[in-house]
PDB file of N, CA and C in Angstrom:
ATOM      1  N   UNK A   1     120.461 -94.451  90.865  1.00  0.00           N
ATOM      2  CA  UNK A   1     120.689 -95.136  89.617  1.00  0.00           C
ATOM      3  C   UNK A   1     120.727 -94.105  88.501  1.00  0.00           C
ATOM      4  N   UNK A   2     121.906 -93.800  87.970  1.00  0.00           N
ATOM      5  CA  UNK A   2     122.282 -93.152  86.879  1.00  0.00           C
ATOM      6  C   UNK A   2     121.220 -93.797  85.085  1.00  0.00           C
ATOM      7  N   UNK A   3     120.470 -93.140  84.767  1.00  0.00           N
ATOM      8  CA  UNK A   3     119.707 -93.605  83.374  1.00  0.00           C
ATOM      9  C   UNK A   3     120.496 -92.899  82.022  1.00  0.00           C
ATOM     10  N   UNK A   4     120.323 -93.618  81.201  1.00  0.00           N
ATOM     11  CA  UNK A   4     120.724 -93.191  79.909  1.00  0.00           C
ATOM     12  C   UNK A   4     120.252 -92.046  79.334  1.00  0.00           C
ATOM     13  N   UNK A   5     120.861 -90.852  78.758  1.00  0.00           N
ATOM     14  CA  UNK A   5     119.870 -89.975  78.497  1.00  0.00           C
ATOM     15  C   UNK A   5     118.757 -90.063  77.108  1.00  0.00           C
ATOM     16  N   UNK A   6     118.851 -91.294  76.424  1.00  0.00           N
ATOM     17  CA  UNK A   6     117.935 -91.613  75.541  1.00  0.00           C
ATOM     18  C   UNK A   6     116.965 -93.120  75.859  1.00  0.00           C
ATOM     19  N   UNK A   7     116.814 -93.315  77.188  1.00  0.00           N
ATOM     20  CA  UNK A   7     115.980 -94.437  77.584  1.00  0.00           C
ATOM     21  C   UNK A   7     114.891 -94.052  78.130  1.00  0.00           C
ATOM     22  N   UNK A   8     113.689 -93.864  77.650  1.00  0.00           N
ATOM     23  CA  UNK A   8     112.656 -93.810  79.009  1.00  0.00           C
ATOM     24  C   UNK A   8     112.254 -94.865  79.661  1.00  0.00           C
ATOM     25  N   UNK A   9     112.945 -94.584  80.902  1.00  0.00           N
ATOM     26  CA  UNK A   9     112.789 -94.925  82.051  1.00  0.00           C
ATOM     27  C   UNK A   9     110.711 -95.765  82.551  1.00  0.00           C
ATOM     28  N   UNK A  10     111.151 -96.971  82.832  1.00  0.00           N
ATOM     29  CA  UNK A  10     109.904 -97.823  82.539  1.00  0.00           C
ATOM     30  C   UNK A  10     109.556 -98.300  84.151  1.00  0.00           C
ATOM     31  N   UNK A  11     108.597 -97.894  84.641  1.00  0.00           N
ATOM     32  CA  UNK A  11     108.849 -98.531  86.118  1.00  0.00           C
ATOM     33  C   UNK A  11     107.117 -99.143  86.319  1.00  0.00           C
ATOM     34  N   UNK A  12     106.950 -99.971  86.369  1.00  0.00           N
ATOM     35  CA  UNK A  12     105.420-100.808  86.586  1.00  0.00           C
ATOM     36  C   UNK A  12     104.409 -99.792  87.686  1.00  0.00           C
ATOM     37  N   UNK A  13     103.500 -99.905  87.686  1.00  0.00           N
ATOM     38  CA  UNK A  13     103.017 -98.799  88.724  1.00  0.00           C
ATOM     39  C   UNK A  13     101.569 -99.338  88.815  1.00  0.00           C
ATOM     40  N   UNK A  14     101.027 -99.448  89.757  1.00  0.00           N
ATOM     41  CA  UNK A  14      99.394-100.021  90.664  1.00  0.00           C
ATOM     42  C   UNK A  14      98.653 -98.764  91.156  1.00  0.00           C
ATOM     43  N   UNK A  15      97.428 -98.788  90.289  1.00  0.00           N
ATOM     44  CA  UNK A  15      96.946 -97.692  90.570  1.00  0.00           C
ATOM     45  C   UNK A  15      95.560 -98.087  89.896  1.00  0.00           C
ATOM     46  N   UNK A  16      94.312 -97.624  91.443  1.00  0.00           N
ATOM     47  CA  UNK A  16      92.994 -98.366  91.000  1.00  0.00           C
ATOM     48  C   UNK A  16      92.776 -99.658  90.715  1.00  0.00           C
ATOM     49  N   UNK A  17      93.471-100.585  90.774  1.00  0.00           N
ATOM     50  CA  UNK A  17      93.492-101.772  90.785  1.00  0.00           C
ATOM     51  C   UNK A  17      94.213-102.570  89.543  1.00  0.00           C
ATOM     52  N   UNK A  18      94.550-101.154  88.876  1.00  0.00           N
ATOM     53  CA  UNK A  18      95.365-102.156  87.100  1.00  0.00           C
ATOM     54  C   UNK A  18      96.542-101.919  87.542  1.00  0.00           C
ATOM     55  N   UNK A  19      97.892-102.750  86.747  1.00  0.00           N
ATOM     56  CA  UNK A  19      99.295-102.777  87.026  1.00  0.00           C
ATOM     57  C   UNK A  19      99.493-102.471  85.701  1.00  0.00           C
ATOM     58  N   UNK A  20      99.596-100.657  85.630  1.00  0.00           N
ATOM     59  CA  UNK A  20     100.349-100.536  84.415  1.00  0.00           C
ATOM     60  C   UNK A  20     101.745-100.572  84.010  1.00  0.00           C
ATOM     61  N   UNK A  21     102.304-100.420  82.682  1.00  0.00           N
ATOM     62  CA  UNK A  21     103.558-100.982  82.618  1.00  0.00           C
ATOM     63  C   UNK A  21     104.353-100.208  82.560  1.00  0.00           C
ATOM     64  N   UNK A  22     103.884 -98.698  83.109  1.00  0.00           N
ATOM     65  CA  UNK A  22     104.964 -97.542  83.075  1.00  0.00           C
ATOM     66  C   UNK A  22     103.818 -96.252  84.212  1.00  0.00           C
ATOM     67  N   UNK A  23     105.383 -95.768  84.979  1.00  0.00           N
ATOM     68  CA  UNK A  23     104.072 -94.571  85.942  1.00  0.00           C
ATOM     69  C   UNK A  23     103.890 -93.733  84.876  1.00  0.00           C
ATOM     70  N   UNK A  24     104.167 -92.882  83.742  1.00  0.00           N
ATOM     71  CA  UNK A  24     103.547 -92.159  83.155  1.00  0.00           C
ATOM     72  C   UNK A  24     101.580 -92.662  82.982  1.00  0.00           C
ATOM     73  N   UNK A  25     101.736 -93.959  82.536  1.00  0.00           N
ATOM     74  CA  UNK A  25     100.670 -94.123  81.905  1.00  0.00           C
ATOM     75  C   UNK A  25      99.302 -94.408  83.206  1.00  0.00           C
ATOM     76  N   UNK A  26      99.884 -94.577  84.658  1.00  0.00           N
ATOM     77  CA  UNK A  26      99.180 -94.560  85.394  1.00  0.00           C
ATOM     78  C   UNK A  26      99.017 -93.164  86.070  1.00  0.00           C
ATOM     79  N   UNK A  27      99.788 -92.247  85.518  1.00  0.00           N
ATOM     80  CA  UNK A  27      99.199 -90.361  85.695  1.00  0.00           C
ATOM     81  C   UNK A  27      98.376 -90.216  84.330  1.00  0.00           C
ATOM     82  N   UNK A  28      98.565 -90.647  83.183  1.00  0.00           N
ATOM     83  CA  UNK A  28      97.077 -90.630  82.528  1.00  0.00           C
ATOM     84  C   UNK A  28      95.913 -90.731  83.305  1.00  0.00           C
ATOM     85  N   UNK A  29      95.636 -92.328  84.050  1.00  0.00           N
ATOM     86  CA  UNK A  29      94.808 -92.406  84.512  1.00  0.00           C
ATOM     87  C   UNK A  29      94.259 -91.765  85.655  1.00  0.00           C
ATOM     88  N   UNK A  30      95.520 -91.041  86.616  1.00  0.00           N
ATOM     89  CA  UNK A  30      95.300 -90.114  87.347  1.00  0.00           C
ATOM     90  C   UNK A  30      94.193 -88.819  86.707  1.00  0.00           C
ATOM     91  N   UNK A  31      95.045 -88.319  85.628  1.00  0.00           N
ATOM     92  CA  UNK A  31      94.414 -87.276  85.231  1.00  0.00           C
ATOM     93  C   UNK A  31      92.933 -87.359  84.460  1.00  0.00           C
ATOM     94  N   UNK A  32      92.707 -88.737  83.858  1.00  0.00           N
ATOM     95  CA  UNK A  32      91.539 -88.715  83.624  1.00  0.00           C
ATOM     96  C   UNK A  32      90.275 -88.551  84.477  1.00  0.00           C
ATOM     97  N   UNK A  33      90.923 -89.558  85.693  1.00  0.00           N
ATOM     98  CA  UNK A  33      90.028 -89.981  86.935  1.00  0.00           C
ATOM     99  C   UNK A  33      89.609 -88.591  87.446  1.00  0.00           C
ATOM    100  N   UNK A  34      90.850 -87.178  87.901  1.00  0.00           N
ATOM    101  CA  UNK A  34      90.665 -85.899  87.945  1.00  0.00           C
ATOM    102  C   UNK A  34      89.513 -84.918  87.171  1.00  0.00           C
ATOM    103  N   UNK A  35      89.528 -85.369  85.630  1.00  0.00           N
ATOM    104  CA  UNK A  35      88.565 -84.925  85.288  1.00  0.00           C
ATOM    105  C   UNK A  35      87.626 -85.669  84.897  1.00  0.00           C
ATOM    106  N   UNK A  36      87.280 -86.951  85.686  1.00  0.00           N
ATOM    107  CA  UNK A  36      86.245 -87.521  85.160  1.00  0.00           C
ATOM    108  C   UNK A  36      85.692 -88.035  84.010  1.00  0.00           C
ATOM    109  N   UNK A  37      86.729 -88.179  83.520  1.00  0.00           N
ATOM    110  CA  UNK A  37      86.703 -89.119  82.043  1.00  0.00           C
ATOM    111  C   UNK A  37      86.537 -90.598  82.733  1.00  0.00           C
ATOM    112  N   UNK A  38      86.297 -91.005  82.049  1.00  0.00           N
ATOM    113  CA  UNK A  38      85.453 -92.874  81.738  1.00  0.00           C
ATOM    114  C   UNK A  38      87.007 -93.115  81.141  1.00  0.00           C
ATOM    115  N   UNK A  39      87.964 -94.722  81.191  1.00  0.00           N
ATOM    116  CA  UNK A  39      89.045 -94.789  81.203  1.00  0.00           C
ATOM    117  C   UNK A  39      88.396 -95.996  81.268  1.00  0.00           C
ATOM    118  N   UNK A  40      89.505 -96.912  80.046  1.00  0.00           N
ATOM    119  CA  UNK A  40      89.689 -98.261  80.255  1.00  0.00           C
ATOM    120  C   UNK A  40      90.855 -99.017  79.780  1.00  0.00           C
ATOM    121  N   UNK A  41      91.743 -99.167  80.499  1.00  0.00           N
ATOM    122  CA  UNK A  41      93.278 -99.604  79.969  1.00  0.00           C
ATOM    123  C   UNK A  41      93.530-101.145  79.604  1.00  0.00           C
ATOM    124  N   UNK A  42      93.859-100.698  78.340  1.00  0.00           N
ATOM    125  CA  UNK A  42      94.326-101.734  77.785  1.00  0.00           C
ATOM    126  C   UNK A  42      93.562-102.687  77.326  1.00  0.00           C
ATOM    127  N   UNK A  43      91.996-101.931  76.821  1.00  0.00           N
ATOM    128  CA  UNK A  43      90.683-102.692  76.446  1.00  0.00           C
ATOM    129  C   UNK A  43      90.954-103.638  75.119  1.00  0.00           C
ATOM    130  N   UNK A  44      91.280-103.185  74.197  1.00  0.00           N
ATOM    131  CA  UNK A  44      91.479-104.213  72.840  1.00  0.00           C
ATOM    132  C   UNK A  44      92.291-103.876  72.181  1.00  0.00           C
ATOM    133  N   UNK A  45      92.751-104.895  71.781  1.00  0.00           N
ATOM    134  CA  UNK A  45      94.130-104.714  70.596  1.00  0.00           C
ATOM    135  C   UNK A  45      93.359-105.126  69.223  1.00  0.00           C
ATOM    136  N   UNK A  46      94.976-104.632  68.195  1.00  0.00           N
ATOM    137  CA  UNK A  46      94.145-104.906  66.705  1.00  0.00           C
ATOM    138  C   UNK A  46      95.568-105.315  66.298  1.00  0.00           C
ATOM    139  N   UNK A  47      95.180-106.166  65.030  1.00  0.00           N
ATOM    140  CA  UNK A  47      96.090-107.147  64.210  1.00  0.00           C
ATOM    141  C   UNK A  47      96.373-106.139  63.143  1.00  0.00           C
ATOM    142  N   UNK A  48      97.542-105.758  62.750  1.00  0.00           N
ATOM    143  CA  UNK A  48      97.259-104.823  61.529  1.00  0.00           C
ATOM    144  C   UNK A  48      98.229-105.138  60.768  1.00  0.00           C
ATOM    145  N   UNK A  49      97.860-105.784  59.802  1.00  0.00           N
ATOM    146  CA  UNK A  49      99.176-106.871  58.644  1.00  0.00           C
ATOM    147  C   UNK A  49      99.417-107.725  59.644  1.00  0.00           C
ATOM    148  N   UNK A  50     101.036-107.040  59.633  1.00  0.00           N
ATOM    149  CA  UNK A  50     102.316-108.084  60.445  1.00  0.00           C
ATOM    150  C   UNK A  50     102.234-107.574  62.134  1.00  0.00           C
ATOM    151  N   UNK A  51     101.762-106.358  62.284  1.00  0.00           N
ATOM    152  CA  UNK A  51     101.659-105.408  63.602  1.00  0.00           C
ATOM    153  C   UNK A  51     100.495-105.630  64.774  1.00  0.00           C
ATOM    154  N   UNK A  52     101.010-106.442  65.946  1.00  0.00           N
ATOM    155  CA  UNK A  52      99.667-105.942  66.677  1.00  0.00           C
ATOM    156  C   UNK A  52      99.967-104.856  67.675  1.00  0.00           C
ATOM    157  N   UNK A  53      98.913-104.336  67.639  1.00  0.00           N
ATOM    158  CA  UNK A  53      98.611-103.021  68.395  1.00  0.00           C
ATOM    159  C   UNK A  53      97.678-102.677  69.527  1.00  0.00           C
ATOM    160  N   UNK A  54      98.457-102.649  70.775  1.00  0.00           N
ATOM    161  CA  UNK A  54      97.445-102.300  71.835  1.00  0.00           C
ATOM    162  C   UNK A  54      97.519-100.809  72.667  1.00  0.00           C
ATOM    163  N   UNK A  55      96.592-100.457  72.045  1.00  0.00           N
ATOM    164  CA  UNK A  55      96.171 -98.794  72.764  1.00  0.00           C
ATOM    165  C   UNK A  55      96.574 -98.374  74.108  1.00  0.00           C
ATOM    166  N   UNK A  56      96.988 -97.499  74.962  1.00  0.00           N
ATOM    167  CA  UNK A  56      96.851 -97.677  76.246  1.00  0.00           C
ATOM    168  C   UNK A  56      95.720 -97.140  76.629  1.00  0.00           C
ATOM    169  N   UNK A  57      95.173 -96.152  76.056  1.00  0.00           N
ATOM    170  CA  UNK A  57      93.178 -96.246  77.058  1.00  0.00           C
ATOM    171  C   UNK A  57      92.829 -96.056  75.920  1.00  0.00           C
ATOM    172  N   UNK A  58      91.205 -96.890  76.321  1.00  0.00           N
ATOM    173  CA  UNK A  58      89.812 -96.334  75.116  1.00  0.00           C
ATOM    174  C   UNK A  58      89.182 -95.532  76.360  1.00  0.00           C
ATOM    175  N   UNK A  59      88.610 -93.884  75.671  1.00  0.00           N
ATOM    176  CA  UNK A  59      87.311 -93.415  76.409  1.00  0.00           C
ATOM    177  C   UNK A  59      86.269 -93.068  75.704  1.00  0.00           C
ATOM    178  N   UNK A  60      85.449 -94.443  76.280  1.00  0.00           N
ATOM    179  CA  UNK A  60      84.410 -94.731  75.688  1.00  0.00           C
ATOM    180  C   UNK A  60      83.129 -93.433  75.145  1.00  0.00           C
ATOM    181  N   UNK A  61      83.478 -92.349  76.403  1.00  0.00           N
ATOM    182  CA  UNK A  61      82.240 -91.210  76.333  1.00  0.00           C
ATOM    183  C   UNK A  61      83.082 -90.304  74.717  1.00  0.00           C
ATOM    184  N   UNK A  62      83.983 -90.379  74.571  1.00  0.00           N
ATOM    185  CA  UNK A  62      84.984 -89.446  73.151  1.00  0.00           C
ATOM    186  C   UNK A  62      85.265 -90.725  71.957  1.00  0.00           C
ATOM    187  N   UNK A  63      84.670 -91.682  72.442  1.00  0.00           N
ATOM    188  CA  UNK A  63      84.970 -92.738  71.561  1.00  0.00           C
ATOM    189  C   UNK A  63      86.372 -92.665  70.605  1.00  0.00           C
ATOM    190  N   UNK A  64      87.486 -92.975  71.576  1.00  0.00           N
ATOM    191  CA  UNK A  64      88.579 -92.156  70.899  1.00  0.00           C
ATOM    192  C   UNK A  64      89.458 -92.964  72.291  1.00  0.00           C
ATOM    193  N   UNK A  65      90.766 -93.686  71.272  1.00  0.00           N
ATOM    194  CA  UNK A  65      92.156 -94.398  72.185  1.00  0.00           C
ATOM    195  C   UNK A  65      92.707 -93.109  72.464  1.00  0.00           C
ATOM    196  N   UNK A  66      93.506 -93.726  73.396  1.00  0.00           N
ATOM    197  CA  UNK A  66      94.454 -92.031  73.628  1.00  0.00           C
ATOM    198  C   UNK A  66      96.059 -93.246  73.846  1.00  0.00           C
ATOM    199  N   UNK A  67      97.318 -92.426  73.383  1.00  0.00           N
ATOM    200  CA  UNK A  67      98.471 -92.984  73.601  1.00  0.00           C
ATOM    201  C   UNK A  67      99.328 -92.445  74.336  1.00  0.00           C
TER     202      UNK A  67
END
């Protein structure tokens, strides 16, 4: 399958038991799990005005979303 060269490419991916909504974001969790970071996907969203916004991990030990 030929891709657009301005689309990233979105493919669902199962890993540890969550179904994230792209494999990049489940090699985050790879790489956290690698170094032992604490990882929680897709813990809380926020209303902001007109915008809601959901993080793809909080780690809780850096108290800090990562995107």
């Amino acid at each position: 399958m030929k891709r657009p060269n301005n689309y990233s490419y979105i493919l669902p991916t199962l890993y540890e038991g969550y179904n994230f909504r792209s494999r990049r974001e489940a090699r985050w969790a790879v790489f956290f799990d690698t170094l032992n970071i604490k990882w929680k996907y897709e813990y809380e969203g926020y209303h902001l005005g007109d915008i809601n916004y959901l993080p793809d991990f909080w780690l809780p030990e850096y108290k800090l979303f990562w995107e």
